[in-house]
Protein backbone atom coordinates (compact mmCIF):
# COMPACT_ATOMS: atom_id res chain seq x y z
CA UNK A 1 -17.47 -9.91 -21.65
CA UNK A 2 -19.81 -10.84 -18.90
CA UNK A 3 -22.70 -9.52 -21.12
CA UNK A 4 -22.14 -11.74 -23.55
CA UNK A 5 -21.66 -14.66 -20.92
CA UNK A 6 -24.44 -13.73 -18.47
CA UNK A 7 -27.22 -11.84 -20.50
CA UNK A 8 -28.80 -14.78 -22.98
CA UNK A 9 -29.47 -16.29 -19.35
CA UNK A 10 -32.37 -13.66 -18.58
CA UNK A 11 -34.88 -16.02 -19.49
CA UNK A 12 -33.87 -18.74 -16.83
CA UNK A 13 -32.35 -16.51 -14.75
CA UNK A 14 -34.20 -13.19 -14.16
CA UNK A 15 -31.72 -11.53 -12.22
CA UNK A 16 -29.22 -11.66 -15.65
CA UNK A 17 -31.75 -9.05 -16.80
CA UNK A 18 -29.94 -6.19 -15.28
CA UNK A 19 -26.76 -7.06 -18.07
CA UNK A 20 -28.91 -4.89 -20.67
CA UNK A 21 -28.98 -1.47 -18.66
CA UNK A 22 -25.60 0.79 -19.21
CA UNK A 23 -26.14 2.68 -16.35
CA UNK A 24 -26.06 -1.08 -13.87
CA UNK A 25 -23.02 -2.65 -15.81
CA UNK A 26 -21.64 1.03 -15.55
CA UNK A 27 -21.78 1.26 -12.06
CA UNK A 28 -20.15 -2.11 -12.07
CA UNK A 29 -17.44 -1.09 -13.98
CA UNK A 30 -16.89 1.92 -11.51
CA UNK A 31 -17.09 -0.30 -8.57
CA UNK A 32 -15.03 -3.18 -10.10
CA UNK A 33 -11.96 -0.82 -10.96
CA UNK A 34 -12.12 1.34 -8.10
CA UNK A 35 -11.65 -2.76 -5.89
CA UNK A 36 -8.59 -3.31 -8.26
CA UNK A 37 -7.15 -0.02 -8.09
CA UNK A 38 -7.44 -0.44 -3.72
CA UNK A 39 -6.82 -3.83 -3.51
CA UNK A 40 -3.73 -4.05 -5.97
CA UNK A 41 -2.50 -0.45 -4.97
CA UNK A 42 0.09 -1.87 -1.69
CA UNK A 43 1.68 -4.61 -4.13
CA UNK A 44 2.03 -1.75 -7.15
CA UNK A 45 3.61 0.41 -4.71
CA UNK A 46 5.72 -2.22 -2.88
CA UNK A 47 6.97 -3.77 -5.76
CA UNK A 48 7.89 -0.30 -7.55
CA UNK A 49 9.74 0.80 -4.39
CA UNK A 50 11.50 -2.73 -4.41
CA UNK A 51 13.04 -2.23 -7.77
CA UNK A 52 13.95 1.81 -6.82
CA UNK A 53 11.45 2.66 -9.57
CA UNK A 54 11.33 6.27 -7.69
CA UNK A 55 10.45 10.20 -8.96
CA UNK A 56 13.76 12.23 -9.41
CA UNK A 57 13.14 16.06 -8.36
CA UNK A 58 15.93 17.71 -10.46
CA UNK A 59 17.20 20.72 -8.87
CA UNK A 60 18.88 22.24 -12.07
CA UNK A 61 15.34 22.76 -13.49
CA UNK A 62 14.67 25.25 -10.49
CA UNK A 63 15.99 25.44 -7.66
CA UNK A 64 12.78 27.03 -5.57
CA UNK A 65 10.63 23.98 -7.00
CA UNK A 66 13.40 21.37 -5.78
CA UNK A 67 12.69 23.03 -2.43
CA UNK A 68 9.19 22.72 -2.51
CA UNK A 69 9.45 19.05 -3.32
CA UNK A 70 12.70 18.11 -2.36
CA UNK A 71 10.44 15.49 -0.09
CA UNK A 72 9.18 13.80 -2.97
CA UNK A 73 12.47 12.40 -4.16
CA UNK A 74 12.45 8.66 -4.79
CA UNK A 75 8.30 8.48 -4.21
CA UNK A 76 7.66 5.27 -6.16
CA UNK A 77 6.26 6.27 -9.95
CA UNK A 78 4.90 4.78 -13.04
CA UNK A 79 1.19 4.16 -10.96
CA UNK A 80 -0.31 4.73 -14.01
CA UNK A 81 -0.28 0.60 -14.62
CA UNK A 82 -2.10 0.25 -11.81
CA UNK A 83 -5.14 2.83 -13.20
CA UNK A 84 -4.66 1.17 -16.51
CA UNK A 85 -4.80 -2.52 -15.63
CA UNK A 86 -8.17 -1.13 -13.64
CA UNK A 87 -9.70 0.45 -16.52
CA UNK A 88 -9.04 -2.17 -18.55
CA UNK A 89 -9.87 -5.26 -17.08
CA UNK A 90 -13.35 -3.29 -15.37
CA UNK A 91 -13.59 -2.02 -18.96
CA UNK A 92 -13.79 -5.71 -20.72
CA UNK A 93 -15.48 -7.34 -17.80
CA UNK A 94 -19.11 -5.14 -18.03
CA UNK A 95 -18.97 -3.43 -21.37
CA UNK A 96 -19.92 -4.92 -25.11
CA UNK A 97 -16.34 -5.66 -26.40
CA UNK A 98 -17.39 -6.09 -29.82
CA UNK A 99 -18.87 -2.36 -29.81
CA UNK A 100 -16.38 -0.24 -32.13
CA UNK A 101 -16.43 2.94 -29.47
CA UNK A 102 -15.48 0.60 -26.73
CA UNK A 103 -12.31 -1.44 -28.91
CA UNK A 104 -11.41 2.67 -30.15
CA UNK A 105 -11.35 3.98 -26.62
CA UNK A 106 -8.90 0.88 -25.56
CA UNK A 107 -6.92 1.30 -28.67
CA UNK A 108 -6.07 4.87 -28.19
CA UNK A 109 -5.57 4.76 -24.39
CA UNK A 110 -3.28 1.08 -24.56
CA UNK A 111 -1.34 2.64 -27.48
CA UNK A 112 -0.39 5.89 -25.36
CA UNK A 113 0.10 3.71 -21.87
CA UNK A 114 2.85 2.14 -24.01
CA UNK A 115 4.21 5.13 -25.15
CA UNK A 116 4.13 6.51 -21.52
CA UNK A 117 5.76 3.31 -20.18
CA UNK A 118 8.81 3.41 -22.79
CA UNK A 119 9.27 7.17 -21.80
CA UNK A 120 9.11 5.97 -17.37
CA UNK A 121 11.16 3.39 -17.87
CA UNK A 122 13.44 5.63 -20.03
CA UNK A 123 13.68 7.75 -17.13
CA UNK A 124 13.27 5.59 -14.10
CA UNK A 125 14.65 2.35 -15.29
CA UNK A 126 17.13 2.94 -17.46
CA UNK A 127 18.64 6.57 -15.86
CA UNK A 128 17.92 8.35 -19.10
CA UNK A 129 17.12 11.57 -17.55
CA UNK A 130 14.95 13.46 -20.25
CA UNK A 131 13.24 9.58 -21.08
CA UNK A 132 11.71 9.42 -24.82
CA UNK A 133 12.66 12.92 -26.87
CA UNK A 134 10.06 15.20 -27.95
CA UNK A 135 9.85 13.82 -31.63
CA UNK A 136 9.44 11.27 -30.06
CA UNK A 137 6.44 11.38 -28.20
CA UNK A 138 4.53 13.72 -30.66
CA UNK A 139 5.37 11.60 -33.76
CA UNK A 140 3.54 8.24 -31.37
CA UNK A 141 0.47 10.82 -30.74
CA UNK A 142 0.47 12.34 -34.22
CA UNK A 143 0.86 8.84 -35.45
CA UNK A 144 -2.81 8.05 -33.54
CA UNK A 145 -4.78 10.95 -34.08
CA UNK A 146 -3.71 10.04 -37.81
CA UNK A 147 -5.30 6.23 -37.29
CA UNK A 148 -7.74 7.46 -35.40
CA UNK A 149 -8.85 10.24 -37.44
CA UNK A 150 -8.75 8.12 -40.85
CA UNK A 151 -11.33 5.70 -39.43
CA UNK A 152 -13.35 8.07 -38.17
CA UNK A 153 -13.64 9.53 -41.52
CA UNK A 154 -14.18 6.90 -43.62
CA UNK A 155 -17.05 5.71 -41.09
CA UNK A 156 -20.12 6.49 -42.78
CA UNK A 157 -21.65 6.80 -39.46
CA UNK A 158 -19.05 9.43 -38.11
CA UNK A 159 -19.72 13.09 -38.69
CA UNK A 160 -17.01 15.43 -39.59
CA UNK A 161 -18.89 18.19 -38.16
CA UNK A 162 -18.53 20.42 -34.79
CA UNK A 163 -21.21 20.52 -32.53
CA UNK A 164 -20.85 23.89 -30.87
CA UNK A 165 -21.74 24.62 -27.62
CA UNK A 166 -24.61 26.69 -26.73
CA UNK A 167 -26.20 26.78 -30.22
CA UNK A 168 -28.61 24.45 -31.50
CA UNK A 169 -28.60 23.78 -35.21
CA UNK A 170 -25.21 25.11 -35.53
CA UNK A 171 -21.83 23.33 -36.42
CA UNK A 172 -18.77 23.65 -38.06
CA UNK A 173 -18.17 21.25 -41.09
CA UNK A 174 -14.36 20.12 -41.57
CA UNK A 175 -14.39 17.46 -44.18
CA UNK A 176 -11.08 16.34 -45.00
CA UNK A 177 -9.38 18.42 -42.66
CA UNK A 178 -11.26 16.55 -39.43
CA UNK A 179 -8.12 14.12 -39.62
CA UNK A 180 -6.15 17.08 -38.62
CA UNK A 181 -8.53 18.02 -35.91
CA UNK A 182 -8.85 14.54 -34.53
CA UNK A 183 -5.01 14.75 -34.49
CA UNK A 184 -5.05 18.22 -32.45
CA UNK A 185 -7.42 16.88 -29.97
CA UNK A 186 -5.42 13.79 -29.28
CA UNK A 187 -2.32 15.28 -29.15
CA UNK A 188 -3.24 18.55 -26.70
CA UNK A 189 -5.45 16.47 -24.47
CA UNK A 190 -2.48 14.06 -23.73
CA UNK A 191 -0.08 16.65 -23.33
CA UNK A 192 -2.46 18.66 -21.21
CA UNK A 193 -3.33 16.07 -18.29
CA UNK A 194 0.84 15.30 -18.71
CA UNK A 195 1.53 18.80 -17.36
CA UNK A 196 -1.46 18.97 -14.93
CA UNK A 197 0.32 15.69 -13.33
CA UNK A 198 2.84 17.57 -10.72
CA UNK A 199 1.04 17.86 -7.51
CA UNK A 200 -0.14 15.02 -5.45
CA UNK A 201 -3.53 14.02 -6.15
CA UNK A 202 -4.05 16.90 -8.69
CA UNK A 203 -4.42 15.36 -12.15
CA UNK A 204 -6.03 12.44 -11.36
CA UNK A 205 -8.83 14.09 -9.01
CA UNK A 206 -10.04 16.47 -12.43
CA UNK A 207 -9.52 12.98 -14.06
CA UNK A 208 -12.24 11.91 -12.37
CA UNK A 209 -14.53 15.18 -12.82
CA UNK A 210 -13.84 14.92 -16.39
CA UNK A 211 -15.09 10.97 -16.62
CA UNK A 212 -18.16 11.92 -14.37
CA UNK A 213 -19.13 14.63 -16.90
CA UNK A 214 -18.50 12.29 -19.87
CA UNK A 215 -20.13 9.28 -18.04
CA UNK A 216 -23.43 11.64 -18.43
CA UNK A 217 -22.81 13.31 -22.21
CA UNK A 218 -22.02 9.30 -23.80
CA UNK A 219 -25.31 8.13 -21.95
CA UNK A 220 -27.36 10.80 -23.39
CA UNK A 221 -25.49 10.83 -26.54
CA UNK A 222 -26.17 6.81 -26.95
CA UNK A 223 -29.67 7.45 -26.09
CA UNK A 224 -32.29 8.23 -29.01
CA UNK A 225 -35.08 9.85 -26.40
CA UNK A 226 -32.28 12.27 -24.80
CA UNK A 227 -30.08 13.03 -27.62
CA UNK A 228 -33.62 13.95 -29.57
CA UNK A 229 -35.16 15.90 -26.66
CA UNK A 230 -31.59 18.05 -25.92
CA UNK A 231 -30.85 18.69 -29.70
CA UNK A 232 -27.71 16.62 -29.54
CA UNK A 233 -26.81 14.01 -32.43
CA UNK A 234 -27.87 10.72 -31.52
CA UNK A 235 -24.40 8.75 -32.13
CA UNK A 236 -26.32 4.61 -31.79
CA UNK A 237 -23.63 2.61 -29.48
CA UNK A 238 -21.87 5.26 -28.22
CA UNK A 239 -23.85 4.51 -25.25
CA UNK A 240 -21.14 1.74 -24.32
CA UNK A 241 -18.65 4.95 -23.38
CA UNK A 242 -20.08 5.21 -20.24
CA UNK A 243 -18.80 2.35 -19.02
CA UNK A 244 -15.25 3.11 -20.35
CA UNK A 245 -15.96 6.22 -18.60
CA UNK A 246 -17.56 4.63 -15.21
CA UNK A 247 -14.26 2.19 -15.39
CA UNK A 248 -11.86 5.52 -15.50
CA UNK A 249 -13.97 7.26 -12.76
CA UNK A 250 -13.48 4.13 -10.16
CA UNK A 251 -9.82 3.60 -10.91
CA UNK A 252 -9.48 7.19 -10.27
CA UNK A 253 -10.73 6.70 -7.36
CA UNK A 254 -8.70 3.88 -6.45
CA UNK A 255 -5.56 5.48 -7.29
CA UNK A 256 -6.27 9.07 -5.50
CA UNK A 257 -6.91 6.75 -2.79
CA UNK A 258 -3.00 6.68 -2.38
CA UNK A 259 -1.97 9.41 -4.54
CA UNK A 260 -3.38 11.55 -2.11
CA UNK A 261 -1.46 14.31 -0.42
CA UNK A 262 1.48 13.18 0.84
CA UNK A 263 1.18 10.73 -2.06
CA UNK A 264 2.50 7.24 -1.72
CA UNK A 265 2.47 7.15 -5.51
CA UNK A 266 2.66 8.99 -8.75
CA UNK A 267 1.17 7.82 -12.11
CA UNK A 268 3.94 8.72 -14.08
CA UNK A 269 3.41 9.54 -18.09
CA UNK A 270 2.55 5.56 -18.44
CA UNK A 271 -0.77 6.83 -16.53
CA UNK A 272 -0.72 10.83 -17.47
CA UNK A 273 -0.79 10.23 -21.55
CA UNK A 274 -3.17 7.62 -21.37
CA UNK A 275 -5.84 9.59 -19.40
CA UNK A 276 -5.04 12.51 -21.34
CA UNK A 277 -5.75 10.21 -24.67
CA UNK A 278 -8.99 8.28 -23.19
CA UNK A 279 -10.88 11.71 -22.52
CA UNK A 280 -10.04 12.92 -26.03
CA UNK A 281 -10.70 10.08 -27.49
CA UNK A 282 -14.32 10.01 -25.89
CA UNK A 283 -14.99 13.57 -26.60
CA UNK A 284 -14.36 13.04 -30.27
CA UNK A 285 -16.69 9.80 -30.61
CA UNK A 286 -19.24 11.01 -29.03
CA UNK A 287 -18.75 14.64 -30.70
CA UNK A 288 -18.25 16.71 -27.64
CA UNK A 289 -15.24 18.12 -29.15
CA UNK A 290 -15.34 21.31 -28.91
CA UNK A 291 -17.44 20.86 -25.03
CA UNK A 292 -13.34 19.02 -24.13
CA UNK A 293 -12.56 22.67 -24.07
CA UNK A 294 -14.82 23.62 -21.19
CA UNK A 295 -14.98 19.92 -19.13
CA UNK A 296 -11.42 19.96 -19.51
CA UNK A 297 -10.56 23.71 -18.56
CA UNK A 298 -8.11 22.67 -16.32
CA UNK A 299 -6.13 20.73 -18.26
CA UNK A 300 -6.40 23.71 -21.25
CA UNK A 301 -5.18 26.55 -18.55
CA UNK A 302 -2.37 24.35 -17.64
CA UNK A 303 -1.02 23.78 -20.95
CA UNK A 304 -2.00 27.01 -22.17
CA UNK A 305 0.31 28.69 -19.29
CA UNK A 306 3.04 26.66 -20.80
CA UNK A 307 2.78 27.74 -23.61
CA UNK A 308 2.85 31.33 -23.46
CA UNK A 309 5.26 31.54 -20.82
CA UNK A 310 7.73 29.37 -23.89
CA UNK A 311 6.23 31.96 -26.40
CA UNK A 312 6.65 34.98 -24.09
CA UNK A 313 10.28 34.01 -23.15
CA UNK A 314 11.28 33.89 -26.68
CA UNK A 315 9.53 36.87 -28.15
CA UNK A 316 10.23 39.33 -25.01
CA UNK A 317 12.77 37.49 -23.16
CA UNK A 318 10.31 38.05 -20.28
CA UNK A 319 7.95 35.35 -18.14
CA UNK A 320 4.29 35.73 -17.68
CA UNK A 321 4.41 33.46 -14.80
CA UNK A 322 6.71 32.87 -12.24
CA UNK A 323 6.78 29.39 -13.63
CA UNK A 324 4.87 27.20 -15.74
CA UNK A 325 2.86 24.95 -15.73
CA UNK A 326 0.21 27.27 -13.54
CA UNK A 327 -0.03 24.80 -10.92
CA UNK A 328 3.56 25.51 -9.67
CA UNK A 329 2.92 29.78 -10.03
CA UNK A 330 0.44 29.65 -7.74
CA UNK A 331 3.43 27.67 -5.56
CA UNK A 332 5.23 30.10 -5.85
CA UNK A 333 3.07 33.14 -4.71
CA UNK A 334 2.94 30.79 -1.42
CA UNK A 335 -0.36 28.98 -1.64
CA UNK A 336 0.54 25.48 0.00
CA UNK A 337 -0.10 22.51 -2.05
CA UNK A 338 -2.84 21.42 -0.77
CA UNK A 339 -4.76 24.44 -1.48
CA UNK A 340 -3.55 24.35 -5.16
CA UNK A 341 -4.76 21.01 -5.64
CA UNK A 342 -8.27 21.21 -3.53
CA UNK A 343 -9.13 24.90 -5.27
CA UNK A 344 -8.27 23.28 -8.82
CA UNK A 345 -10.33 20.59 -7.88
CA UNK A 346 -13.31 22.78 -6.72
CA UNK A 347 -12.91 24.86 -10.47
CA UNK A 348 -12.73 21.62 -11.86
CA UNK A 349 -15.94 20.35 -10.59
CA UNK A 350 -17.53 23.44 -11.61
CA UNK A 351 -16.37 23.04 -15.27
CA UNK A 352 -17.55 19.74 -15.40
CA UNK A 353 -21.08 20.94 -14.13
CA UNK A 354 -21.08 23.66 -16.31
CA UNK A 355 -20.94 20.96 -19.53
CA UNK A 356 -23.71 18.99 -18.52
CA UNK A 357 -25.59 21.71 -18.26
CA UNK A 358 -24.82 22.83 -21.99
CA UNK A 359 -26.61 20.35 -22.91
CA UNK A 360 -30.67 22.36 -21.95
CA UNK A 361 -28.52 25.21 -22.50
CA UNK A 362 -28.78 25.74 -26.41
């Protein structure tokens, strides 16, 4: 918005120059989010402990877990407004609103916020204890990735093919069946932050790895002297994503600030889905897809571990884990919390390396 306001003022104005350079209105964006993420933070958490909008540890899920976090009962939830009212309003403030990327991005992470919010204020609001069923929630995200992935297919610009990692001049071509991809990604990465989200401070601080690392591919990717030098496709506009990315990476920020251990808030699935759908979103227009896989490793593990453990049990009647999702197993073999959360973190940030450097690596 405020290029469109302040940047035809260059010429009388010098200063309004800067509006023209991603990498100054993204560091705005980061900066602007990460003020309305602190500054609005107290009144979030205030207000949702006002209204008993709290986190309900269930003991009849397991009893050793409602041990571990028996003190987390009642912790005010449903933070995730706060990130998204950050990202957003950072997000239409110092990007080009009229850039499709951008208004796809905003679609896809306002349309699961909402379906996160119906399923918290299932749960919290209205005492429904298991909040919006499973249909539920996968028909909303199939229901995307189907919207999403028919517009990216029609778009002349938009290729249906894989970039792979690693290998230059090499990709996978899925024609038709890139809808059902698109659909895949959407629906796994949302799921996969929604699991990683059960220790304080966890899924928001590879959140923020994750948007650093795709701050720095949608840069290069919008860029015709990078994307030609690294071998990458050159995707014109998609520059514009790191901005949505910057805005993620400061109300990240803002929100670890009290999500923290001993966390004064949780994001709840309003915030959890939405992340999860904003960084596979971004992967797929700026065709990182098959890169979510390593900049997102956490997230993968974690819902992988789910996974088998549910396919295990059935087949064998027998657990891989002591519990899933991996955070908690690791909980279980006595590792405090904190040293869950800081080592994902550090394996995290080494993922998240380890994609940007893909990119001379090919």
């Amino acid at each position: 918005m405020l290029y469109y306001l302040l940047y035809p003022l260059h010429n009388v104005i010098f200063v309004f120059n800067l509006f023209r350079y991603i990498t100054f209105r993204a560091a705005m964006a980061a900066l602007t989010s990460f003020l309305i993420s602190l500054i609005l933070g107290p009144l979030i958490i205030k207000t949702l402990t006002r209204r008993k909008i709290g986190e309900n540890i269930r003991k009849e899920d397991s009893a050793k877990l409602y041990e571990l976090h028996s003190k987390k009962q009642d912790t005010p939830t449903m933070g995730g407004i706060l990130i998204l009212l950050a990202i957003l309003s950072a997000t239409l403030l110092w990007s080009d609103i009229l850039n499709k990327y951008i208004i796809l991005a905003l679609f896809s992470t306002v349309w699961l916020g909402i379906t996160g919010f119906a399923d918290d204020y299932l749960k919290h609001i209205r005492k429904k204890s298991k909040g919006l069923t499973a249909t539920a929630k996968f028909t909303s995200q199939i229901v995307l990735g189907l919207i999403l992935g028919t517009m990216l297919f029609v778009d002349p610009q938009v290729s249906t093919k894989l970039d792979v990692p690693f290998l230059k001049n090499i990709s996978l071509e899925l024609g038709i069946f890139y809808i059902l991809f698109v659909i895949l990604v959407i629906t796994g990465s949302s799921n996969a932050v929604n699991l990683t989200d059960g220790l304080d401070g966890l899924a928001i601080g590879i959140v923020i790895m994750v948007a650093i690392a795709f701050s720095v591919l949608s840069y290069v990717s919008g860029n015709i002297k990078f994307s030609n030098y690294l071998l990458i496709p050159y995707i014109p506009g998609s520059g514009e994503l790191t901005v949505f990315c910057a805005s993620i990476l400061g109300a990240g920020l803002g929100f670890l600030w009290f999500n923290c251990y001993p966390a004064s808030i949780f994001m709840g699935d309003v915030g959890s889905l939405a992340l999860g759908g904003a960084i596979g979103t971004t992967a797929l227009l700026i065709k990182k897809e098959l890169l979510l896989v390593i900049v997102g490793g956490i997230f993968v593990l974690e819902a992988l571990s789910v996974i088998l453990q549910c396919a295990s049990f059935r087949l064998t009647r027998k657990r891989i884990f002591k519990i899933a999702p991996l955070h908690h197993h690791f909980q279980f073999l006595g590792w405090p919390e904190t040293k869950v959360i800081v080592r994902f973190w550090i394996v995290a940030s080494l993922l998240a390396l380890l994609a940007i450097v893909t990119l001379k690596i090919r």
